[in-house]
N, C-alpha and C. Protein backbone atom coordinates (compact mmCIF):
# COMPACT_ATOMS: atom_id res chain seq x y z
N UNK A 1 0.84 -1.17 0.00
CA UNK A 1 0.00 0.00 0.00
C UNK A 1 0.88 1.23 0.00
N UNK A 2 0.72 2.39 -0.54
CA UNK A 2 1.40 3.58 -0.99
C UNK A 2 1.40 3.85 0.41
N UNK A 3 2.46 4.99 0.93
CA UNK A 3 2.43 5.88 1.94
C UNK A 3 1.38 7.01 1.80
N UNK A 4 0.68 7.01 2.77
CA UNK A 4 0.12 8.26 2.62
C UNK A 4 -1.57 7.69 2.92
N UNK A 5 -1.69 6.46 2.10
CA UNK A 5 -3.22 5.93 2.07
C UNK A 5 -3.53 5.43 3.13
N UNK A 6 -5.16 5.81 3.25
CA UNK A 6 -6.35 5.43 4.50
C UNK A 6 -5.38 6.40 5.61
N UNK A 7 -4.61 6.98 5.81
CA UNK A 7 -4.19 7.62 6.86
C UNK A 7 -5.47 8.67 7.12
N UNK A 8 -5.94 8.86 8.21
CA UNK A 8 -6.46 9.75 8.75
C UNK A 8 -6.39 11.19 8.66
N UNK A 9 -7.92 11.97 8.19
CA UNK A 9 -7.68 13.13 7.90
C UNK A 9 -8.05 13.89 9.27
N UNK A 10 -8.20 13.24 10.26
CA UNK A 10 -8.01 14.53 11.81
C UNK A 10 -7.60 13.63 12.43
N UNK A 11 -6.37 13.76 12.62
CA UNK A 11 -5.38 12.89 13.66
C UNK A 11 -5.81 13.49 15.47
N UNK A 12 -5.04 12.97 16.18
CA UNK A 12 -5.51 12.60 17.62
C UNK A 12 -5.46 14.16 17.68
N UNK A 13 -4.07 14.65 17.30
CA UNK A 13 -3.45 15.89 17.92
C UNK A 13 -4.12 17.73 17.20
N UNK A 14 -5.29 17.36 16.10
CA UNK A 14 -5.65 18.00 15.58
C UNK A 14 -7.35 18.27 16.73
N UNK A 15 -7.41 17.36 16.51
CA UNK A 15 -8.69 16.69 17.40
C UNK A 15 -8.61 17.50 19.11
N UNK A 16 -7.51 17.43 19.33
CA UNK A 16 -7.25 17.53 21.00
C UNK A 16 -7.05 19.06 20.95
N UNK A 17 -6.37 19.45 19.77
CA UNK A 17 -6.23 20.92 19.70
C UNK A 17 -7.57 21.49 19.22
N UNK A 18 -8.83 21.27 18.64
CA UNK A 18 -10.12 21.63 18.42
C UNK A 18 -11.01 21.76 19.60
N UNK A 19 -10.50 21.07 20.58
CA UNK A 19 -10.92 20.45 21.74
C UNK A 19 -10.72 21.79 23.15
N UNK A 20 -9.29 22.25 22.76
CA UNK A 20 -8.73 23.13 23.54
C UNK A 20 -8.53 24.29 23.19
N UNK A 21 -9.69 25.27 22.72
CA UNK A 21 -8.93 26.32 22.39
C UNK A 21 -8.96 27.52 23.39
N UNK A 22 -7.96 28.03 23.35
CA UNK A 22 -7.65 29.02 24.28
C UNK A 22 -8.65 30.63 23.63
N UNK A 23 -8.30 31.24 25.15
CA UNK A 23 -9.19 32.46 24.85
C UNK A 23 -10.79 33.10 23.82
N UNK A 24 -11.21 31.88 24.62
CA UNK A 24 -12.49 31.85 24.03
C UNK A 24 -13.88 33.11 24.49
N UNK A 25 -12.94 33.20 25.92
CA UNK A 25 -13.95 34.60 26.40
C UNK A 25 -13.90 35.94 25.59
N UNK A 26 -14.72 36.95 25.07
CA UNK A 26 -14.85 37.99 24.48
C UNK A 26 -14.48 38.62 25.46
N UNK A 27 -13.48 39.63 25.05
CA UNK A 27 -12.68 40.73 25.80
C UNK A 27 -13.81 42.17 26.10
N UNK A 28 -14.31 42.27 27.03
CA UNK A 28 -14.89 43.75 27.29
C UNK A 28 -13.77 44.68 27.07
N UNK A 29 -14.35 45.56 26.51
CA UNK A 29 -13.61 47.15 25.80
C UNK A 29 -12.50 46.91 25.29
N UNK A 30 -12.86 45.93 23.83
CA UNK A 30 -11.12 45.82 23.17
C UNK A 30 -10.61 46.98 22.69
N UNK A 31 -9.61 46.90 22.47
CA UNK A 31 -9.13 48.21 21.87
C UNK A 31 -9.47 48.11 20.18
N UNK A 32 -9.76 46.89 19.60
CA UNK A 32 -10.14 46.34 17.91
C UNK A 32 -10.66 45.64 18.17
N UNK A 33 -11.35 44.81 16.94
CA UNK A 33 -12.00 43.67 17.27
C UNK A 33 -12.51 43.84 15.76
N UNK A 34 -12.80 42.81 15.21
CA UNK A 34 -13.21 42.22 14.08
C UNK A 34 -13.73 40.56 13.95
N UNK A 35 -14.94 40.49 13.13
CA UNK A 35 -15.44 38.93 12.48
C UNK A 35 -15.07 39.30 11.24
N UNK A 36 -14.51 37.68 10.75
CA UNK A 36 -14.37 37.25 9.18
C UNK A 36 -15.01 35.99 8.96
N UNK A 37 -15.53 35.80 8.31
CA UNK A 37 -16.31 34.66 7.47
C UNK A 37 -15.78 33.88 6.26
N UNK A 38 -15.83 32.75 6.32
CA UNK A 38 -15.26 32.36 4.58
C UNK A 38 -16.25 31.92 4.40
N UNK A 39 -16.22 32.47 2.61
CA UNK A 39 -17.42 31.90 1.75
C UNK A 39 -17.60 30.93 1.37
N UNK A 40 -16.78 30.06 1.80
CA UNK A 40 -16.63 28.44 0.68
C UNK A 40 -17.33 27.69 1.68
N UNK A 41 -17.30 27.71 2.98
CA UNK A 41 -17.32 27.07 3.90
C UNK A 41 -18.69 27.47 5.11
N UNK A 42 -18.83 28.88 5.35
CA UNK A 42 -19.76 29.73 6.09
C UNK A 42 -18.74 29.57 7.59
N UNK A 43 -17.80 28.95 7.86
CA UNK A 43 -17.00 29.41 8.95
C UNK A 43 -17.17 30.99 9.75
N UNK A 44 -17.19 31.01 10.53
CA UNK A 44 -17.15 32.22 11.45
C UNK A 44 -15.62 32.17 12.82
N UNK A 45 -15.28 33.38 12.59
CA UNK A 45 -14.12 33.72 13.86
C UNK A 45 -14.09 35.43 13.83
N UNK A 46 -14.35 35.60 15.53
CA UNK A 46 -13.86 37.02 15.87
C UNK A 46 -12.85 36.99 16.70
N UNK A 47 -12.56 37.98 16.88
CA UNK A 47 -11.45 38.36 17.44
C UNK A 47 -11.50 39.88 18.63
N UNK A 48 -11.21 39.95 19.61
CA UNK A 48 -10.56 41.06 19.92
C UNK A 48 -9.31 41.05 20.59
N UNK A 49 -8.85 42.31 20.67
CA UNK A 49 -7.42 42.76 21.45
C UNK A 49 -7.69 43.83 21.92
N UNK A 50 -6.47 43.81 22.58
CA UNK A 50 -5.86 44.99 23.78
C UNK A 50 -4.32 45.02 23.51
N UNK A 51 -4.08 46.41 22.88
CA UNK A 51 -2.50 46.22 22.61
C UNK A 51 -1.70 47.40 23.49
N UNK A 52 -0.65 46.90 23.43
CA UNK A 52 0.15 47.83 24.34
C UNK A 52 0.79 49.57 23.61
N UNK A 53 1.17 50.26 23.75
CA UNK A 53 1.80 51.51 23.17
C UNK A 53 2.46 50.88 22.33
N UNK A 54 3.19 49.93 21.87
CA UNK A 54 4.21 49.20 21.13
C UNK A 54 3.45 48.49 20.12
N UNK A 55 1.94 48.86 20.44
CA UNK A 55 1.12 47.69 19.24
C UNK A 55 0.78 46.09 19.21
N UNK A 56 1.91 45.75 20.29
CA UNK A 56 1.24 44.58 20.95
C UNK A 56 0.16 44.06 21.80
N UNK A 57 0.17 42.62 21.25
CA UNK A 57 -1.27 42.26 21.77
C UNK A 57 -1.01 41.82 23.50
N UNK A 58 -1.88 42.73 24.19
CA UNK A 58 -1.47 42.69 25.64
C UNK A 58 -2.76 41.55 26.12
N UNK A 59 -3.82 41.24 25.22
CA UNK A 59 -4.73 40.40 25.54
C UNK A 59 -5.81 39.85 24.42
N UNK A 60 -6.52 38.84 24.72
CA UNK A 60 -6.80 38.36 23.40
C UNK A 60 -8.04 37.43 23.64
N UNK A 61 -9.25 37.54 22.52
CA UNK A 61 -10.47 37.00 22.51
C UNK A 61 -10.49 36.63 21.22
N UNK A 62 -11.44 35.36 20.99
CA UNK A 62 -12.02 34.68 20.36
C UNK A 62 -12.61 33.86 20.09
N UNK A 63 -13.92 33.75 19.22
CA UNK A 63 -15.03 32.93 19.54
C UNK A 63 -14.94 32.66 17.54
N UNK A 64 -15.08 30.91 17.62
CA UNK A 64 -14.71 30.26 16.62
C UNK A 64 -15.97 29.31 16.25
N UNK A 65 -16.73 29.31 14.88
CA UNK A 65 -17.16 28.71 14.37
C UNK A 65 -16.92 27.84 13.27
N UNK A 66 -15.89 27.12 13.87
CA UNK A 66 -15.81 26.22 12.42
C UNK A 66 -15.09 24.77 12.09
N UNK A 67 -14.89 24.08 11.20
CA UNK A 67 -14.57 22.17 10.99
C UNK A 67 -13.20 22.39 12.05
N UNK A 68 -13.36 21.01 12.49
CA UNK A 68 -12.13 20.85 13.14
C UNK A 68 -10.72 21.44 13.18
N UNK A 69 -10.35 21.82 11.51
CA UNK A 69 -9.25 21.98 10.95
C UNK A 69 -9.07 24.03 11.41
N UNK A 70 -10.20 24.56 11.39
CA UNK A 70 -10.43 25.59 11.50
C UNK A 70 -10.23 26.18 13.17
N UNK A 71 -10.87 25.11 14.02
CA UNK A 71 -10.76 25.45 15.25
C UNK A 71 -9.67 24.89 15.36
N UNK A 72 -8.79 24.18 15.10
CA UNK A 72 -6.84 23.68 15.58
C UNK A 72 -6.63 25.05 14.89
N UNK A 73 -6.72 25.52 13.96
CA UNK A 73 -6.06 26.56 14.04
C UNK A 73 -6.24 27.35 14.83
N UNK A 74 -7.41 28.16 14.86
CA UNK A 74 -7.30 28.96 15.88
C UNK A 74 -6.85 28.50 17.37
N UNK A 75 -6.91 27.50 17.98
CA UNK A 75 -5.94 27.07 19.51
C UNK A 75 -4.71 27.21 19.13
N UNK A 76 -3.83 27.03 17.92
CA UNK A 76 -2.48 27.45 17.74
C UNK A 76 -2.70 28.58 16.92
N UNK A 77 -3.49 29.24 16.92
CA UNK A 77 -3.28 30.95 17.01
C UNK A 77 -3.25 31.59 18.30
N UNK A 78 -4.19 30.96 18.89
CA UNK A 78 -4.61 31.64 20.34
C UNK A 78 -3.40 31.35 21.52
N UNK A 79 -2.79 30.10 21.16
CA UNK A 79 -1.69 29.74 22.13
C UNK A 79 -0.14 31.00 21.77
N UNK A 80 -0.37 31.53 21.11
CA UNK A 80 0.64 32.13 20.49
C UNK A 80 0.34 33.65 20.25
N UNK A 81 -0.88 34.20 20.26
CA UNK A 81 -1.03 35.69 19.95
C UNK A 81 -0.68 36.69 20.60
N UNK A 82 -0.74 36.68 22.12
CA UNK A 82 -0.05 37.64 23.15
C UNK A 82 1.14 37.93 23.11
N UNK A 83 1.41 39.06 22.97
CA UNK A 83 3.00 39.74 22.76
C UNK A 83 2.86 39.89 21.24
N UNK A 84 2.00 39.54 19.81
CA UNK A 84 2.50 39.60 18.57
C UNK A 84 1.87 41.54 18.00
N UNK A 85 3.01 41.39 16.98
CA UNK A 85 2.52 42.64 16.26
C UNK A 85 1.43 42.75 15.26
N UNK A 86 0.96 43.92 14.58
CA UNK A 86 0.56 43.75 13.24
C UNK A 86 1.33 42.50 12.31
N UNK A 87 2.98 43.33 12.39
CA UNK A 87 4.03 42.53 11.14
C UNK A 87 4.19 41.58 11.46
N UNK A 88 4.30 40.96 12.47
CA UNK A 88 4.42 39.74 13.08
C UNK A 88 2.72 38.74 12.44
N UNK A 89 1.31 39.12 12.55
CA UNK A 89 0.71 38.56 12.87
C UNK A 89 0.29 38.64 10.99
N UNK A 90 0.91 39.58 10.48
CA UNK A 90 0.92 40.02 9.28
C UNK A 90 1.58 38.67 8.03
N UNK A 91 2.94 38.36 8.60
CA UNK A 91 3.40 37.69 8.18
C UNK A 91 3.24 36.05 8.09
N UNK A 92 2.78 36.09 9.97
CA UNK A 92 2.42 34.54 9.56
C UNK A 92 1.04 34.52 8.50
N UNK A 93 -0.08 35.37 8.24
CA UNK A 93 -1.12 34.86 7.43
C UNK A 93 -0.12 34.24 6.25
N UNK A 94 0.83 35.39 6.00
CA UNK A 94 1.53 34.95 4.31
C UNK A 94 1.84 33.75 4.41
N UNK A 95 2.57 33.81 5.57
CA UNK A 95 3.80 32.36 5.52
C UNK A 95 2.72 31.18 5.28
N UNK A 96 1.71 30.88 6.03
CA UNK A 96 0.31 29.57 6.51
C UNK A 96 0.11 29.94 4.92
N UNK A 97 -0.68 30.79 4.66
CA UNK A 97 -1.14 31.59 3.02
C UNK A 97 -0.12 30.41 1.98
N UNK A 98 0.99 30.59 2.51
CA UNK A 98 2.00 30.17 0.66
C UNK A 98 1.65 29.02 1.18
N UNK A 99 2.08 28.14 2.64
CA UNK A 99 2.43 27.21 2.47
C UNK A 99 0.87 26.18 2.14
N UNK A 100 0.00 26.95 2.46
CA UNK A 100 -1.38 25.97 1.76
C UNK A 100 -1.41 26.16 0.53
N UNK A 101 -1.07 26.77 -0.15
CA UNK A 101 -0.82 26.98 -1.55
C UNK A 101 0.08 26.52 -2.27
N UNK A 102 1.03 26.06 -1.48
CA UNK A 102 2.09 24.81 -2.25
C UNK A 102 3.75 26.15 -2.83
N UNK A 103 3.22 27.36 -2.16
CA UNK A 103 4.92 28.15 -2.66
C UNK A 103 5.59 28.07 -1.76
N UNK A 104 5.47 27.59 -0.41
CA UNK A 104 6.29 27.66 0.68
C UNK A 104 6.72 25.93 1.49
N UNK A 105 8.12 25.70 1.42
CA UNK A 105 7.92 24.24 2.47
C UNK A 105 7.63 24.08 3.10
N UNK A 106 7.32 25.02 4.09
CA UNK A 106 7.03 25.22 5.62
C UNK A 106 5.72 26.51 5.78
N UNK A 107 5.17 26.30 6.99
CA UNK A 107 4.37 27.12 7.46
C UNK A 107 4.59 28.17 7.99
N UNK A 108 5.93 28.18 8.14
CA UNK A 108 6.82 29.73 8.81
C UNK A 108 6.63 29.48 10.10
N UNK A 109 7.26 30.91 10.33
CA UNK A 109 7.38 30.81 12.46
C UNK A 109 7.03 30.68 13.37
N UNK A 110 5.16 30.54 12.96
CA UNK A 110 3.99 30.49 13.71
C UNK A 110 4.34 29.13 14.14
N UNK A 111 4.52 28.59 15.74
CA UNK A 111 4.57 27.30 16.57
C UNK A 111 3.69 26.49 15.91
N UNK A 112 3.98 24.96 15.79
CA UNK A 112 3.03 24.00 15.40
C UNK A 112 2.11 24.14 14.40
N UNK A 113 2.13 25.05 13.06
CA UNK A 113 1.07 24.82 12.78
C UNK A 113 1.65 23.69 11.21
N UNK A 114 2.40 22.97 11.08
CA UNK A 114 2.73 21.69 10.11
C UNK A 114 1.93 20.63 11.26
N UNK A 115 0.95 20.97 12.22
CA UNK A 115 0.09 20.28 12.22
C UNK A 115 -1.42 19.83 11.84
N UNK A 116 -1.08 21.02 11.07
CA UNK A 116 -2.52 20.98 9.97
C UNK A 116 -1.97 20.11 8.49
N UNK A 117 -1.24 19.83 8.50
CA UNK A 117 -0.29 18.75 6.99
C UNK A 117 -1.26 18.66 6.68
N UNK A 118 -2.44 17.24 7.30
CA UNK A 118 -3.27 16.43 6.63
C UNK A 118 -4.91 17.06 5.76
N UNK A 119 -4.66 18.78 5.89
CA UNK A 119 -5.60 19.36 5.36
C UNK A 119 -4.93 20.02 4.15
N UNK A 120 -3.78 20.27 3.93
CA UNK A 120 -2.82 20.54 3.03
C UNK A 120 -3.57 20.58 2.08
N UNK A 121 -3.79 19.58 1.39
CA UNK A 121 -4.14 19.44 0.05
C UNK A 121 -5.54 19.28 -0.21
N UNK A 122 -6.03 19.76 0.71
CA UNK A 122 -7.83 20.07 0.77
C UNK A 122 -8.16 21.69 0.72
N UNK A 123 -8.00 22.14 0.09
CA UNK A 123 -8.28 23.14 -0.53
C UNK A 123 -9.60 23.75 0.06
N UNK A 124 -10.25 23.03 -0.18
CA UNK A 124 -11.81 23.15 0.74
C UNK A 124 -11.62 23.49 2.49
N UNK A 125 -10.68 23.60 3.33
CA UNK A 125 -10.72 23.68 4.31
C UNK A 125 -9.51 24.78 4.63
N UNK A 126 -8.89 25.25 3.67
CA UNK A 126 -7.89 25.95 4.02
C UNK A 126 -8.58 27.89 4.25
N UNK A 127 -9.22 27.94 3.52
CA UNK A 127 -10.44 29.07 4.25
C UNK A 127 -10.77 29.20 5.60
N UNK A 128 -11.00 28.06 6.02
CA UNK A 128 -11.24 28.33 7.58
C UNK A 128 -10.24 27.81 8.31
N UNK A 129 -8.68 27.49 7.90
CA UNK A 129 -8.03 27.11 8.34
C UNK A 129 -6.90 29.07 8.91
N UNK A 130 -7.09 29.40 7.70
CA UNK A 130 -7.06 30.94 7.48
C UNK A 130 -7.58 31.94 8.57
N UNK A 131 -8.78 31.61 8.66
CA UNK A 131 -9.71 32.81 9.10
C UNK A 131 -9.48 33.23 10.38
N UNK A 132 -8.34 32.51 11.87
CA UNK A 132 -8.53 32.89 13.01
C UNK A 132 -7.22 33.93 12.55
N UNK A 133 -6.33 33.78 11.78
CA UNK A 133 -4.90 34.63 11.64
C UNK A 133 -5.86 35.84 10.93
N UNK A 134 -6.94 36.26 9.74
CA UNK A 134 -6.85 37.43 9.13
C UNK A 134 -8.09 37.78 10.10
N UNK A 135 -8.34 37.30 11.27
CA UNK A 135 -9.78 37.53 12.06
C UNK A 135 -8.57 38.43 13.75
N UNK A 136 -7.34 37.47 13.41
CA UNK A 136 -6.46 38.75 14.32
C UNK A 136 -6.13 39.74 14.12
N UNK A 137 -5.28 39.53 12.73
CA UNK A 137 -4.77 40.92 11.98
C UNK A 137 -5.87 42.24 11.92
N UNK A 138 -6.96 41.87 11.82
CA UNK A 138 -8.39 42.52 11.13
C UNK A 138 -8.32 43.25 12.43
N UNK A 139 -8.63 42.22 13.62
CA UNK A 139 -8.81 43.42 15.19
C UNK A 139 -7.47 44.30 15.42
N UNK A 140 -6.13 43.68 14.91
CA UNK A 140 -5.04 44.43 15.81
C UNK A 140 -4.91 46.16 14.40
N UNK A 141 -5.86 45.75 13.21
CA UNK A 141 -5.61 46.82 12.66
C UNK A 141 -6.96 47.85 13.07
N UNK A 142 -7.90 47.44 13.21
CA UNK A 142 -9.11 48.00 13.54
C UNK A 142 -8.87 48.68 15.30
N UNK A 143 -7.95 48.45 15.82
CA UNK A 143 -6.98 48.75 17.43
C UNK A 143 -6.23 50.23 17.04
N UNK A 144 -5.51 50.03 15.80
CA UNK A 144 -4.67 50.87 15.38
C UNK A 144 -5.38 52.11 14.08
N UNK A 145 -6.92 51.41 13.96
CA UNK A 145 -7.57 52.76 13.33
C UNK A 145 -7.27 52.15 11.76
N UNK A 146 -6.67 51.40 11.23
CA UNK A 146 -7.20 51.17 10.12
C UNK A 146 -7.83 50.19 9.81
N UNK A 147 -8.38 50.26 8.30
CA UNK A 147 -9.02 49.79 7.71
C UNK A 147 -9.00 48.44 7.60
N UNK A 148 -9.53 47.49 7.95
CA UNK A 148 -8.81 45.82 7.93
C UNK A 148 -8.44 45.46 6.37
């Protein structure tokens, strides 16, 4: 049998991370805050923050509607967003962005997320795999007065 076949498309650790996601309480008086939706899918994720003079995220909310693959992401967004910048939170969309798109080997600097592999090539899920990173960016720019 080829490598790769009948392997499981939500492994234990995708599952356990859907299971756990952090900062699920909505932040009273964020300083931003934004919902994004994908159309392929009807997924839902908001977001708020509280950033520091420096633009960092000093605190962090979000409430997640969506397939398994969508909520692991957001718990390894959420495990990781405190202390990030715009450019910082800017970059990982790109980096996750290429590497579901097949221009990048890697997922970039964002912790753990080559634990989404097994959605890789599902195209159909990479929308809401997306949506908790441009559902941060969206609040930490809507914090800072622009336009998401």
């Amino acid at each position: 049998m080829a490598k790769g076949v009948n392997q499981p498309l939500y492994t234990i650790e995708i599952l356990r991370l859907a299971a756990d996601i952090p900062h699920l309480t909505p932040l009273k008086d964020p300083h931003g805050q934004a919902e994004v939706r994908s159309p392929t899918c009807g997924s839902k994720v908001s977001a708020q923050v509280i950033l520091d003079d420096t633009g960092r995220v000093t605190d962090f909310g979000q409430q997640v509607e969506a397939c398994a693959f969508g909520q692991a992401s957001a718990a390894l967004l959420g495990a990781n967003a405190i202390g990030r910048s715009e450019l910082e939170a800017e970059k990982a969309l790109a980096d996750f962005s290429g590497w579901l798109e097949g221009a990048r080997n890697n997922p970039g600097d964002w912790p753990n997320l080559d634990v989404l592999t097994p959605a890789k090539n599902r195209r159909g899920r990479h929308g809401a795999m997306r949506l908790p990173f441009l559902a941060l960016l969206a609040a930490i720019r809507d914090a800072e007065g622009q336009t998401p």
